[in-house]
PDB file of N, CA and C in Angstrom:
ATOM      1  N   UNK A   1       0.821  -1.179   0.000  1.00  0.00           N
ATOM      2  CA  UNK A   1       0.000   0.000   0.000  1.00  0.00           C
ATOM      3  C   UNK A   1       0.872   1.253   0.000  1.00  0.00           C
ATOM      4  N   UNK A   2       0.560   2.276  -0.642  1.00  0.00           N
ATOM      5  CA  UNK A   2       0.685   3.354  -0.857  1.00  0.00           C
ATOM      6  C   UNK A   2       0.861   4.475   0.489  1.00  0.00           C
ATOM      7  N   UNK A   3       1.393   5.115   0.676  1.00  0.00           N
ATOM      8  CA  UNK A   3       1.282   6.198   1.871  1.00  0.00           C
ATOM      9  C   UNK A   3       1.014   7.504   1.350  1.00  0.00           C
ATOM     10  N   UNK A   4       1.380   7.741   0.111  1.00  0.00           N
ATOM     11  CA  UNK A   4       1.242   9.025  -0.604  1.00  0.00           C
ATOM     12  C   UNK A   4      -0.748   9.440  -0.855  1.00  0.00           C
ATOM     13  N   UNK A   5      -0.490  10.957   0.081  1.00  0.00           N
ATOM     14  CA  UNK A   5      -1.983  11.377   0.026  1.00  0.00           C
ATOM     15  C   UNK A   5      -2.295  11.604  -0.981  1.00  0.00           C
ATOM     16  N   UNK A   6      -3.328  11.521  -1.876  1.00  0.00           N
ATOM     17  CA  UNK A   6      -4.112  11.685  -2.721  1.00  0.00           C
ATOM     18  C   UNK A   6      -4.419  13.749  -2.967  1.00  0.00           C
ATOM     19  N   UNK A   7      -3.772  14.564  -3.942  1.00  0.00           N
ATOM     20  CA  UNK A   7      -4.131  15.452  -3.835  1.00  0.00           C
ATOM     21  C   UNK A   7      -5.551  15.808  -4.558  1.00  0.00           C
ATOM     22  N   UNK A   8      -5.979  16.628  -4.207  1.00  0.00           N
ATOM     23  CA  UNK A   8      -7.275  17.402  -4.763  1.00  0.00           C
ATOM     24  C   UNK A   8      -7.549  17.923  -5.925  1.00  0.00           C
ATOM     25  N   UNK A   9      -8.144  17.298  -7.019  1.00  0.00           N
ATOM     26  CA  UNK A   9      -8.264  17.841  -8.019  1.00  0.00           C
ATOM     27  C   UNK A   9      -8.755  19.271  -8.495  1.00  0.00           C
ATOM     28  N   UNK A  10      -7.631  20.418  -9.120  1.00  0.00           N
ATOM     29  CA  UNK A  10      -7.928  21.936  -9.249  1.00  0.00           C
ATOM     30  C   UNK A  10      -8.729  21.694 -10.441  1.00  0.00           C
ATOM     31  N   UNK A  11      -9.713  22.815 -10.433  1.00  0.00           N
ATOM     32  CA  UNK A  11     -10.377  23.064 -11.302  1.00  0.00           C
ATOM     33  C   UNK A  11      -9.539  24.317 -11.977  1.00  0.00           C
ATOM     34  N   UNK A  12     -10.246  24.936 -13.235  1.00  0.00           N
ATOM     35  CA  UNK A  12      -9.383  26.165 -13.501  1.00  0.00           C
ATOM     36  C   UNK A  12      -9.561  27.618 -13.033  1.00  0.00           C
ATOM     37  N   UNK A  13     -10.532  27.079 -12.045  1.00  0.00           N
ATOM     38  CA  UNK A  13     -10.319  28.595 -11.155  1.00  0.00           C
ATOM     39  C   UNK A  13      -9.954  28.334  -9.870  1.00  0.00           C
ATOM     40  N   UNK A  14      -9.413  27.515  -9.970  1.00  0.00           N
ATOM     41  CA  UNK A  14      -8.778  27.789  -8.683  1.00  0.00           C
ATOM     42  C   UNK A  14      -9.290  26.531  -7.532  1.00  0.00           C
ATOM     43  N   UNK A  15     -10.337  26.224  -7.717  1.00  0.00           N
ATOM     44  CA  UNK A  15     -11.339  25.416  -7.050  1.00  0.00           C
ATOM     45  C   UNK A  15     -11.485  23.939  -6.967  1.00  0.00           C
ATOM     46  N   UNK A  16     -10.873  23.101  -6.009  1.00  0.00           N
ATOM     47  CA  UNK A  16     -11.632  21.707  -6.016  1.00  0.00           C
ATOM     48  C   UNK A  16     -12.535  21.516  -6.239  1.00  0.00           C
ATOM     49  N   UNK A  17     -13.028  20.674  -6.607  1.00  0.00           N
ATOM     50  CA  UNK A  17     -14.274  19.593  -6.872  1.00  0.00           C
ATOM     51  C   UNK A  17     -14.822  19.372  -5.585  1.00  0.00           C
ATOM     52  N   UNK A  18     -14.326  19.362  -4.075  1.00  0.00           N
ATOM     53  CA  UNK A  18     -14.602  18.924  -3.258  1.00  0.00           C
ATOM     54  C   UNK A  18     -15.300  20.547  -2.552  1.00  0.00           C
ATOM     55  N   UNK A  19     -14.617  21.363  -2.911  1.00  0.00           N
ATOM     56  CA  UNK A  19     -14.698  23.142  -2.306  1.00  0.00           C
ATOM     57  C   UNK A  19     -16.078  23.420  -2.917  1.00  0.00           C
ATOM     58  N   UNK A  20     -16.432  23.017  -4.300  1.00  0.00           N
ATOM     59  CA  UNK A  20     -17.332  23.439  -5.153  1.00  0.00           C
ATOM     60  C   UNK A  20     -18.616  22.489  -4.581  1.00  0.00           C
ATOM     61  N   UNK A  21     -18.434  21.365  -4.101  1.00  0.00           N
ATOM     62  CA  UNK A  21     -19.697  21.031  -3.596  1.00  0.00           C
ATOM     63  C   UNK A  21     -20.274  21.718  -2.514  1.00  0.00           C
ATOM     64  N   UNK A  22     -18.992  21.756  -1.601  1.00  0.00           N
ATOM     65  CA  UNK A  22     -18.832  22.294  -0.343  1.00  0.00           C
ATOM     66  C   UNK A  22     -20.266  23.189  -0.582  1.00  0.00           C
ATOM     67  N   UNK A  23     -19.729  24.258  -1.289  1.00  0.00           N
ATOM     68  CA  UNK A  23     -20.507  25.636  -1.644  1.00  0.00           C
ATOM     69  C   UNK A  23     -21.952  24.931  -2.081  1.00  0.00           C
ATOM     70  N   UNK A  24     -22.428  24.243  -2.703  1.00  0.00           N
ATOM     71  CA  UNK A  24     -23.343  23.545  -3.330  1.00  0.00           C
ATOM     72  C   UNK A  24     -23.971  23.086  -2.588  1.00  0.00           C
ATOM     73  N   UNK A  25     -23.541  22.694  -1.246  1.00  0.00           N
ATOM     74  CA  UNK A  25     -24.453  21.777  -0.270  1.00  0.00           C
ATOM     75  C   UNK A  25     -25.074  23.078   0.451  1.00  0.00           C
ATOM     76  N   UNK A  26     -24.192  24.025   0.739  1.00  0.00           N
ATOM     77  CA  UNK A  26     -25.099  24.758   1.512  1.00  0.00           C
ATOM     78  C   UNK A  26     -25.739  25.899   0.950  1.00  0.00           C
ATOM     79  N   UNK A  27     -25.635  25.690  -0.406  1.00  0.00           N
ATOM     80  CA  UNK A  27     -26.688  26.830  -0.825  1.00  0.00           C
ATOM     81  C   UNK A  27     -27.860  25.832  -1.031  1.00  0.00           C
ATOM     82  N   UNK A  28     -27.712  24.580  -1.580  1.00  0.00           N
ATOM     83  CA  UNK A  28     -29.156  24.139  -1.593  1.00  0.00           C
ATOM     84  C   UNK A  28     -29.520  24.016  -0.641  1.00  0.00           C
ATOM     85  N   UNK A  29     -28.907  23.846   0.703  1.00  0.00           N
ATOM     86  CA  UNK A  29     -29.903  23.824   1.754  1.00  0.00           C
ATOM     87  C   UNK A  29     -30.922  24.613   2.015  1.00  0.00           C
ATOM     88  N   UNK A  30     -29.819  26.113   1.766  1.00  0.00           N
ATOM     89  CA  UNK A  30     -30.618  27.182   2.118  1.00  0.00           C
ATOM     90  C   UNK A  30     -32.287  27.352   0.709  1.00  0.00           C
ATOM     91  N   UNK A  31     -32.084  26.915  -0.216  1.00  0.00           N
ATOM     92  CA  UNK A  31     -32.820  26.188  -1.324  1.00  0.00           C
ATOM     93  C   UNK A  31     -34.193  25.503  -0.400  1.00  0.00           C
ATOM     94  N   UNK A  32     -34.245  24.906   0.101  1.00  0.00           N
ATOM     95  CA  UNK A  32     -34.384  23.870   0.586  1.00  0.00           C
ATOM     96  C   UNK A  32     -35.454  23.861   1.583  1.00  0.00           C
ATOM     97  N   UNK A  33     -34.896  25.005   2.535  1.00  0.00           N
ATOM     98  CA  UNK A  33     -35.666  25.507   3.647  1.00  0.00           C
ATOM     99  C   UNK A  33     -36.842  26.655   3.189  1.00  0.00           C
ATOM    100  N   UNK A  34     -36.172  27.088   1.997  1.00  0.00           N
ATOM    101  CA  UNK A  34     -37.287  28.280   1.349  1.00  0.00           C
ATOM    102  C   UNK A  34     -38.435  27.116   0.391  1.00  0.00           C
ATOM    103  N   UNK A  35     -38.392  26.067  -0.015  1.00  0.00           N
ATOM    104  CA  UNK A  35     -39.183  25.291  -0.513  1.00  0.00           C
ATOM    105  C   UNK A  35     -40.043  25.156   0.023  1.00  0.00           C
ATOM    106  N   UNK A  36     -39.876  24.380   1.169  1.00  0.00           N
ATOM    107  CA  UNK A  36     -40.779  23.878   2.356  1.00  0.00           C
ATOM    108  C   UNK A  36     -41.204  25.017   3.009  1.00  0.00           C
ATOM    109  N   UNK A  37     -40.734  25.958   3.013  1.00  0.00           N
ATOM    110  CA  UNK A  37     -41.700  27.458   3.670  1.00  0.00           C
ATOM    111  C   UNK A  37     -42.668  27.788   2.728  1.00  0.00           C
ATOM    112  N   UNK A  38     -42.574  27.777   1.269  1.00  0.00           N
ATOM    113  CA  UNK A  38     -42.981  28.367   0.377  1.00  0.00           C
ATOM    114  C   UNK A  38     -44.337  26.811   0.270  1.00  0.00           C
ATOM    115  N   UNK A  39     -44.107  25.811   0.115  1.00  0.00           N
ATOM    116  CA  UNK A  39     -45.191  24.670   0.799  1.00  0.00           C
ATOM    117  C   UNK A  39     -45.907  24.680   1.793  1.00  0.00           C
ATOM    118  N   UNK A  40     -45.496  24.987   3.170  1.00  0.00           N
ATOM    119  CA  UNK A  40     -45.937  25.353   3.982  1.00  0.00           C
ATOM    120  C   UNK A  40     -47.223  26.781   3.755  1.00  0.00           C
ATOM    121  N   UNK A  41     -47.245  27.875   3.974  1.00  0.00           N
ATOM    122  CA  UNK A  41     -47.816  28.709   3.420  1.00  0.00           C
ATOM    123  C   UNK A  41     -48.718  28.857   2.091  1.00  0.00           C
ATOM    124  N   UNK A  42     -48.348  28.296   1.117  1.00  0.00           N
ATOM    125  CA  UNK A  42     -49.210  27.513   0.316  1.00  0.00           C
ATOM    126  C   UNK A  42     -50.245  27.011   0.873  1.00  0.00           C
ATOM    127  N   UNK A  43     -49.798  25.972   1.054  1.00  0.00           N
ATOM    128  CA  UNK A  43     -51.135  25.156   1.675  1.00  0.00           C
ATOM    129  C   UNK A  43     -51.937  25.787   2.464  1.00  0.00           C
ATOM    130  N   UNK A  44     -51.683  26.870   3.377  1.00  0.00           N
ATOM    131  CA  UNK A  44     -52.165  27.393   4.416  1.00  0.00           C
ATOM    132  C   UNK A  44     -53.240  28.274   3.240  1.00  0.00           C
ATOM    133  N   UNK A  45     -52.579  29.138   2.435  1.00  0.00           N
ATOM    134  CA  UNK A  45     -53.425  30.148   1.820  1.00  0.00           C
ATOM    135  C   UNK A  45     -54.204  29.288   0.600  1.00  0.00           C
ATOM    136  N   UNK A  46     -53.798  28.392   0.336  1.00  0.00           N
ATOM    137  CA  UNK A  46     -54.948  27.496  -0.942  1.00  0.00           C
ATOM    138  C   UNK A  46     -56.025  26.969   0.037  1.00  0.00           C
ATOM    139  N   UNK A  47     -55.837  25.852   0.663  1.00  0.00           N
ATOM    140  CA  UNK A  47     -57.039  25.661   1.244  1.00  0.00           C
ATOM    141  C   UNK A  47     -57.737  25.749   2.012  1.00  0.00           C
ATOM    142  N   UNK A  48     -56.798  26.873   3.027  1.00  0.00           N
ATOM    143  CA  UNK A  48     -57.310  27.504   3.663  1.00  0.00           C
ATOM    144  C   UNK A  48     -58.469  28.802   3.359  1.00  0.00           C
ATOM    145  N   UNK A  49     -57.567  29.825   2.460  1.00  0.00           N
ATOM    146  CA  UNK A  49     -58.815  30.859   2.311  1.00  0.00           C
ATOM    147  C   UNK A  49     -59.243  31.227   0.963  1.00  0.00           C
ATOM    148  N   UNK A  50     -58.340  29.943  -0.487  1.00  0.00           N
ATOM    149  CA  UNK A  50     -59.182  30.249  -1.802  1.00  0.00           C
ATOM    150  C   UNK A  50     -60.143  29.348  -1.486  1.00  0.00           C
ATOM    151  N   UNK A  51     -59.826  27.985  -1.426  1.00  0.00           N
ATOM    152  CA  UNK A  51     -61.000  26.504  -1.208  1.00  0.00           C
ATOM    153  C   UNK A  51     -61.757  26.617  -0.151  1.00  0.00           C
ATOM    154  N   UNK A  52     -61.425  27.326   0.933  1.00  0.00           N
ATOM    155  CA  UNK A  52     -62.570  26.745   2.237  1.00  0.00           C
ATOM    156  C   UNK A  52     -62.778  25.687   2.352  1.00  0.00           C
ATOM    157  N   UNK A  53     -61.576  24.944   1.802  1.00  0.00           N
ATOM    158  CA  UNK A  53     -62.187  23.148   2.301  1.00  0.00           C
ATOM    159  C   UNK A  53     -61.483  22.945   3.665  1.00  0.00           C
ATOM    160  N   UNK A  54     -60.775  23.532   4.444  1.00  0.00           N
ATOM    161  CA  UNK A  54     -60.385  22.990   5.535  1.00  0.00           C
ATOM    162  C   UNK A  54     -59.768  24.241   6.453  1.00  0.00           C
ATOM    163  N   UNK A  55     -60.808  24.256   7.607  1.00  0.00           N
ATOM    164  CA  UNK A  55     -60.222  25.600   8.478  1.00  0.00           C
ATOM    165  C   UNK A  55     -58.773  25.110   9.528  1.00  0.00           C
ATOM    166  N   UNK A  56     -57.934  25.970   8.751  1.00  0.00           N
ATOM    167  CA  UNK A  56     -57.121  25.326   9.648  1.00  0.00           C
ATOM    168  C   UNK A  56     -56.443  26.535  10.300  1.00  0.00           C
ATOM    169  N   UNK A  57     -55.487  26.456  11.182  1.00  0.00           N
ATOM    170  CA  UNK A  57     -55.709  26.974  12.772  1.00  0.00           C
ATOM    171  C   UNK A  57     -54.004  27.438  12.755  1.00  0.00           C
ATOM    172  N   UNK A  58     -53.401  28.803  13.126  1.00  0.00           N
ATOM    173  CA  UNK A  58     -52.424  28.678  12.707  1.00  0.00           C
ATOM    174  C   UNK A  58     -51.773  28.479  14.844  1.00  0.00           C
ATOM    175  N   UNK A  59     -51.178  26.865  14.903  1.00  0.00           N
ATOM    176  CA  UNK A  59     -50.725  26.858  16.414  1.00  0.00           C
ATOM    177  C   UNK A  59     -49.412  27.202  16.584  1.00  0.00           C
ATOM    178  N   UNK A  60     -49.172  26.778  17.882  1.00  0.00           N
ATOM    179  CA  UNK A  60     -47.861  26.659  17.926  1.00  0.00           C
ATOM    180  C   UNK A  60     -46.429  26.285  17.361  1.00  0.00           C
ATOM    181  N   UNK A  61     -47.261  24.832  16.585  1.00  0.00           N
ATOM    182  CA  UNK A  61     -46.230  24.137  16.228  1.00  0.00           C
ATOM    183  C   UNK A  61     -46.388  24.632  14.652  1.00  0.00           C
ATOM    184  N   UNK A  62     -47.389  24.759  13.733  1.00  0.00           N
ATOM    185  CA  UNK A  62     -46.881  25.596  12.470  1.00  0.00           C
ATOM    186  C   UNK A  62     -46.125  27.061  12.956  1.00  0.00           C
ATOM    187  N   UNK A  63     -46.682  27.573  13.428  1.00  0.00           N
ATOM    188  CA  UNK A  63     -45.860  28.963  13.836  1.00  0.00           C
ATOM    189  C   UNK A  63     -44.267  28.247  13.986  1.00  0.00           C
ATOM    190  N   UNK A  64     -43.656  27.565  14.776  1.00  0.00           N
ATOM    191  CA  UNK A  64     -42.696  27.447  15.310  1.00  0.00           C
ATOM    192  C   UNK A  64     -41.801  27.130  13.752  1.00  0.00           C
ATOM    193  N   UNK A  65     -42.515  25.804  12.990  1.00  0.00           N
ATOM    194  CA  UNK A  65     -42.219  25.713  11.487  1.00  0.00           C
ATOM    195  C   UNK A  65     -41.571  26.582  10.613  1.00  0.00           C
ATOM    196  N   UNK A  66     -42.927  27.857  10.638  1.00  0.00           N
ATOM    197  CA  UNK A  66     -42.849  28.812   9.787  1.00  0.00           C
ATOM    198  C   UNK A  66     -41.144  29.698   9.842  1.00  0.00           C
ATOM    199  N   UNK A  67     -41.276  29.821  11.511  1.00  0.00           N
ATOM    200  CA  UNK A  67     -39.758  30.600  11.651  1.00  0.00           C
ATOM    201  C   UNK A  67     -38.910  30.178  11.638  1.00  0.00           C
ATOM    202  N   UNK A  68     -38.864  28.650  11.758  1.00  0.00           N
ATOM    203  CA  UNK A  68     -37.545  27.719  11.852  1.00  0.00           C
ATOM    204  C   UNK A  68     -37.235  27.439  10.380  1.00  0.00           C
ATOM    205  N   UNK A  69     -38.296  27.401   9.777  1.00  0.00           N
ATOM    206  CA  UNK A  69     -37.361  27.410   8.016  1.00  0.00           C
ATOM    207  C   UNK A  69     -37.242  28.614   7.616  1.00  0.00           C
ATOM    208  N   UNK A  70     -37.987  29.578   7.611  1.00  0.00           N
ATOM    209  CA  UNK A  70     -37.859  30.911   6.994  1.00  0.00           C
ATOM    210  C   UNK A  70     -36.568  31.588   7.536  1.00  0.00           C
ATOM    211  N   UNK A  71     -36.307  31.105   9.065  1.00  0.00           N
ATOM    212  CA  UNK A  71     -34.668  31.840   9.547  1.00  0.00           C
ATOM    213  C   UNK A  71     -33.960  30.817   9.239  1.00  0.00           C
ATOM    214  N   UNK A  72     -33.480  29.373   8.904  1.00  0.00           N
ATOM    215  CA  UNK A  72     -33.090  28.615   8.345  1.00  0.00           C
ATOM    216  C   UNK A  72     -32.782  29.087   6.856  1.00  0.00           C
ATOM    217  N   UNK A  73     -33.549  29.027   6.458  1.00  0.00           N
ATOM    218  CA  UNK A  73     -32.999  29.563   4.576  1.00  0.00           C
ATOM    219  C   UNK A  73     -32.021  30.902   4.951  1.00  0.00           C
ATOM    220  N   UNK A  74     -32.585  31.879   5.323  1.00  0.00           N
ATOM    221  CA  UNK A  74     -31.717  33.020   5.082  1.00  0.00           C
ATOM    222  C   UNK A  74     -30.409  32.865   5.716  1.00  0.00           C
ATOM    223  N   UNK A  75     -30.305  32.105   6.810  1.00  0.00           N
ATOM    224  CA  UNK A  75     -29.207  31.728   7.598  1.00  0.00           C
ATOM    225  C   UNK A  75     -27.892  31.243   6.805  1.00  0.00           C
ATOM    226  N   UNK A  76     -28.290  30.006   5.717  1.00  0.00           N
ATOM    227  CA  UNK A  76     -27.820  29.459   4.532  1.00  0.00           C
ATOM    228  C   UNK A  76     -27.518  29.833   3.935  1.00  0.00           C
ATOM    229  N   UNK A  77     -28.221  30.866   2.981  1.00  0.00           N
ATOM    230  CA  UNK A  77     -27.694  31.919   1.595  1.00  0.00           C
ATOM    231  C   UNK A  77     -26.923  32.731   2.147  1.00  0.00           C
ATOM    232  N   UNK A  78     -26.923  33.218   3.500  1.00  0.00           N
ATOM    233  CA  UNK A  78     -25.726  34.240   4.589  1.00  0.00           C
ATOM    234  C   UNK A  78     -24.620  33.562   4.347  1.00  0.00           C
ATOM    235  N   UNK A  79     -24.613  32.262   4.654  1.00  0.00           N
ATOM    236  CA  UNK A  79     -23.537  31.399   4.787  1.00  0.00           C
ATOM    237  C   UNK A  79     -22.983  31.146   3.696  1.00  0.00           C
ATOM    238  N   UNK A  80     -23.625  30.830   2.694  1.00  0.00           N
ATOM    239  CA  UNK A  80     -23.660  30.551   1.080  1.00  0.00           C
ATOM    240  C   UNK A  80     -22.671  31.615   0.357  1.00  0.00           C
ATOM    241  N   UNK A  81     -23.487  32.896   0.742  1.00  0.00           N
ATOM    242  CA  UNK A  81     -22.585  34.124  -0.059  1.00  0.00           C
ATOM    243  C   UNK A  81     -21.219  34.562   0.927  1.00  0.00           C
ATOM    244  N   UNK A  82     -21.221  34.591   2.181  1.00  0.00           N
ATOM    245  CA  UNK A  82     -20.383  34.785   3.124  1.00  0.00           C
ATOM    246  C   UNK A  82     -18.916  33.870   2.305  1.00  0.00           C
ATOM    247  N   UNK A  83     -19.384  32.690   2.225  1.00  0.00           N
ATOM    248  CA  UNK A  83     -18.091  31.572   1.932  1.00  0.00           C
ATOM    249  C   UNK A  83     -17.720  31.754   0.654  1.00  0.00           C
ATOM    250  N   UNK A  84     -18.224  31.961  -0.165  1.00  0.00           N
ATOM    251  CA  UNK A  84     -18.555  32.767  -1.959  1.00  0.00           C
ATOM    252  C   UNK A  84     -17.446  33.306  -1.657  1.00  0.00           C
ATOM    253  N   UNK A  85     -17.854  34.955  -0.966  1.00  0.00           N
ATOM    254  CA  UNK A  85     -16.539  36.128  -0.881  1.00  0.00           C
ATOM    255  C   UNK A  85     -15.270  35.539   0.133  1.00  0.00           C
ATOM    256  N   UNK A  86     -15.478  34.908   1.086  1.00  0.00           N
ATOM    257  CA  UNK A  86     -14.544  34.866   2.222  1.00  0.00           C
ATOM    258  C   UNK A  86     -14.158  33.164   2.105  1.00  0.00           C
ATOM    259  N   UNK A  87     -13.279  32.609   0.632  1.00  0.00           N
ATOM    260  CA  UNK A  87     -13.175  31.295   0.459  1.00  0.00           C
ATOM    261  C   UNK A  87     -11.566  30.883   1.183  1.00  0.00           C
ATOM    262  N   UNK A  88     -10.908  32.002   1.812  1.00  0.00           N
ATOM    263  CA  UNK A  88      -9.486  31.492   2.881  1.00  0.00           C
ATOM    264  C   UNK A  88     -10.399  30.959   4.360  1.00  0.00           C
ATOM    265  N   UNK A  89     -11.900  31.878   4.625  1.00  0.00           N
ATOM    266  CA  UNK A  89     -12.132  31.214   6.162  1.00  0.00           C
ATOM    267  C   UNK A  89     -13.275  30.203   6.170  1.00  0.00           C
ATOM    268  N   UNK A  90     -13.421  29.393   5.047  1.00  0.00           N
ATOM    269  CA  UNK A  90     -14.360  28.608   4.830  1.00  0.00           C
ATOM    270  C   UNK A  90     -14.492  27.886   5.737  1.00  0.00           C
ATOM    271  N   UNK A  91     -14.122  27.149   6.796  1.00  0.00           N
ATOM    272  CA  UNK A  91     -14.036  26.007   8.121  1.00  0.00           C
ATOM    273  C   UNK A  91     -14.051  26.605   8.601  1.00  0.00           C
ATOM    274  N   UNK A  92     -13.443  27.926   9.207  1.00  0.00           N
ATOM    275  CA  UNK A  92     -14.288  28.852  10.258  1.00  0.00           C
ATOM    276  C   UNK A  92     -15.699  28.858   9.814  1.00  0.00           C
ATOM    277  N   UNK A  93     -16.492  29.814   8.698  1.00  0.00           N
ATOM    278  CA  UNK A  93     -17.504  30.003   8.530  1.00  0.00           C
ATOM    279  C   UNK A  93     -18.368  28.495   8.648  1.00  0.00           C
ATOM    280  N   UNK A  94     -17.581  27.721   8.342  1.00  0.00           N
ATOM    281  CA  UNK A  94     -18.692  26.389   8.453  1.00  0.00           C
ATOM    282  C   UNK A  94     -18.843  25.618   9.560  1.00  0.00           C
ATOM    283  N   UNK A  95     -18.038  25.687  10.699  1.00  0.00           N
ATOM    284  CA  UNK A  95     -18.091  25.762  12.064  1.00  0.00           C
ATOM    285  C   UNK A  95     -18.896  26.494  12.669  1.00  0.00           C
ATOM    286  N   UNK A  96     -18.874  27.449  12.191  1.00  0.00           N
ATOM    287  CA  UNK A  96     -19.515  28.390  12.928  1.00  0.00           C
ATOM    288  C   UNK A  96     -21.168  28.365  12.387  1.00  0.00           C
ATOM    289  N   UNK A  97     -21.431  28.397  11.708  1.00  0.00           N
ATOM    290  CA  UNK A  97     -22.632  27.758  10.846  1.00  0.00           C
ATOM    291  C   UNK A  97     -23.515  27.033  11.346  1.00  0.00           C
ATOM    292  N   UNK A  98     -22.725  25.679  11.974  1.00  0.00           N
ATOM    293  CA  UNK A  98     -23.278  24.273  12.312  1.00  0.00           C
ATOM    294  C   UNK A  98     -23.760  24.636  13.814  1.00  0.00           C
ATOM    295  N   UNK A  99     -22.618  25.324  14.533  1.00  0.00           N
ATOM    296  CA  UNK A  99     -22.622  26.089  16.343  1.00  0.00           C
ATOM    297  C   UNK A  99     -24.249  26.742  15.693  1.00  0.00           C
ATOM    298  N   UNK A 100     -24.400  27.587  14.924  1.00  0.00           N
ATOM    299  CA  UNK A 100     -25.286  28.317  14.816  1.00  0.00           C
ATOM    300  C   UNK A 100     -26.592  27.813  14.954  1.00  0.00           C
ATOM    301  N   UNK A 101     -26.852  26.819  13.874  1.00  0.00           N
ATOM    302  CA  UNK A 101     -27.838  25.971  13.569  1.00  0.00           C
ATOM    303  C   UNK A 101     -28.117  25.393  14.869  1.00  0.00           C
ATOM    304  N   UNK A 102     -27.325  24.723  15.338  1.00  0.00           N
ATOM    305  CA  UNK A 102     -27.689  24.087  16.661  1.00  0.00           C
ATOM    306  C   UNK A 102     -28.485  24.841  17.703  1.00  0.00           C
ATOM    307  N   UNK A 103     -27.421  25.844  18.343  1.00  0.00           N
ATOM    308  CA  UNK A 103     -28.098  26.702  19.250  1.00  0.00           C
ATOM    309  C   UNK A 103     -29.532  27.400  18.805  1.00  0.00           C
ATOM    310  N   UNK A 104     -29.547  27.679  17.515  1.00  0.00           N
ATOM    311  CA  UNK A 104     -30.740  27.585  16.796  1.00  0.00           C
ATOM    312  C   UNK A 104     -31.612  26.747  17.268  1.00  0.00           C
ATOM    313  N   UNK A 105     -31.966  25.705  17.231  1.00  0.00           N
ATOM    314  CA  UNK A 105     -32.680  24.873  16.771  1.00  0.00           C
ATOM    315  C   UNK A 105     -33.328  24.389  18.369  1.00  0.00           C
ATOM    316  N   UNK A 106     -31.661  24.443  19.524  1.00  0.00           N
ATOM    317  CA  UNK A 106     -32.472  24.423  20.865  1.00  0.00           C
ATOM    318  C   UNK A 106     -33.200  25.445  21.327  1.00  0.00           C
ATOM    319  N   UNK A 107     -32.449  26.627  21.126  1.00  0.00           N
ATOM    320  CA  UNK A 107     -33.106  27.882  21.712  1.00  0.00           C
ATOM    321  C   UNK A 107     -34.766  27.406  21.310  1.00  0.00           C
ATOM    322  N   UNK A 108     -35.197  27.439  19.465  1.00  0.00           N
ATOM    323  CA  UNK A 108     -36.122  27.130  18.953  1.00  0.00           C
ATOM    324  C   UNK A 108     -37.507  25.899  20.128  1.00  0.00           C
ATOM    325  N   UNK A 109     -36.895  25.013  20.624  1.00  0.00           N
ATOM    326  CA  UNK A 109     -37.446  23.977  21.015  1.00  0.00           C
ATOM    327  C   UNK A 109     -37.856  24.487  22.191  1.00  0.00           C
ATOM    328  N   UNK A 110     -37.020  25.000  23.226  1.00  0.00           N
ATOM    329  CA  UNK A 110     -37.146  25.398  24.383  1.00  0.00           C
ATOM    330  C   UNK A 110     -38.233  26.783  23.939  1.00  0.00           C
ATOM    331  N   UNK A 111     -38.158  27.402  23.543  1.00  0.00           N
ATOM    332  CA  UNK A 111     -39.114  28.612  22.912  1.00  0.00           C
ATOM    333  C   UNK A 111     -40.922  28.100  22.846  1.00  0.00           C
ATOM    334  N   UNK A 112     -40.678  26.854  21.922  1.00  0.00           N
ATOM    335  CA  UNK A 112     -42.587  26.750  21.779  1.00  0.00           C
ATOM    336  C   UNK A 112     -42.807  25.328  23.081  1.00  0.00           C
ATOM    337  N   UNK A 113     -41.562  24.714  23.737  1.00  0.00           N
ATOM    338  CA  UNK A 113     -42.199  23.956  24.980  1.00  0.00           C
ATOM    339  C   UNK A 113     -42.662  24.993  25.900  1.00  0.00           C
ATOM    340  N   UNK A 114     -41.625  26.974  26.180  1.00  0.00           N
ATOM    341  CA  UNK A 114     -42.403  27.128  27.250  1.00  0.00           C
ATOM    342  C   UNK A 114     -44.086  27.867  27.000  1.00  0.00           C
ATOM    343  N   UNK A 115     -43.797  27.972  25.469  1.00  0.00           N
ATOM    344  CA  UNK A 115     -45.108  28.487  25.300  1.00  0.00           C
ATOM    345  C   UNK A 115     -46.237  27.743  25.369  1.00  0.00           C
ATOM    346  N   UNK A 116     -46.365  26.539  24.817  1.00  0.00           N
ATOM    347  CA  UNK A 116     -46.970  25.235  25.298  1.00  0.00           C
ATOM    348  C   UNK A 116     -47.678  24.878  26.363  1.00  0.00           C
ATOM    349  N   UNK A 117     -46.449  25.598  27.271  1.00  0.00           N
ATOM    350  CA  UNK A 117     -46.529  25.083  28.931  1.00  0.00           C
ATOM    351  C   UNK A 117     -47.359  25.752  29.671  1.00  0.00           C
TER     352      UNK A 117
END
């Protein structure tokens, strides 16, 4: 077996194949989260107030939805264009990203249990 690392294939700007997904994963995320908001809300305004086929009720837990993807997407394309311009602190920014999301996501939980409560 071999010991010699495998280098990274350059593209001609400059860019791995591996850097370029990098960028790719987290813009579709941010993609991603605006889908399912844009579904979300949909549904709410089609059959809710063109059809009148189903009154539905906006609670806790869609509310909680609504803000957790809608600050989710923008969070992403921040991150997305941030790493775009700033491609020397990319593992900072994507560290910091993930810290983000997280504390996100508890703060988020703890938020509609105490409202719940």
């Amino acid at each position: 077996m071999s010991k010699v690392k495998k280098k990274p294939t350059r593209l001609p700007g400059g860019l791995s194949r591996e850097e370029i997904v990098f960028e790719k994963v987290i813009h579709f995320s941010g993609w991603f989260f605006l889908i399912v908001l844009l579904i979300l809300l949909s549904g709410f305004f089609i059959f809710d107030m063109i059809l009148d086929l189903v009154e539905l009720e906006l609670n806790t837990i869609t509310f909680a939805l609504v803000i957790f993807t809608g600050t989710n997407s923008a969070i992403s394309f921040a991150v997305a264009t941030r790493v775009k311009k700033n491609r020397d602190q990319k593992k900072k920014l994507f560290i910091d990203w993930l810290l983000g999301e997280f504390i996100f996501c508890i703060i988020a939980i703890f938020v509609v249990a105490a409202y719940q409560w």
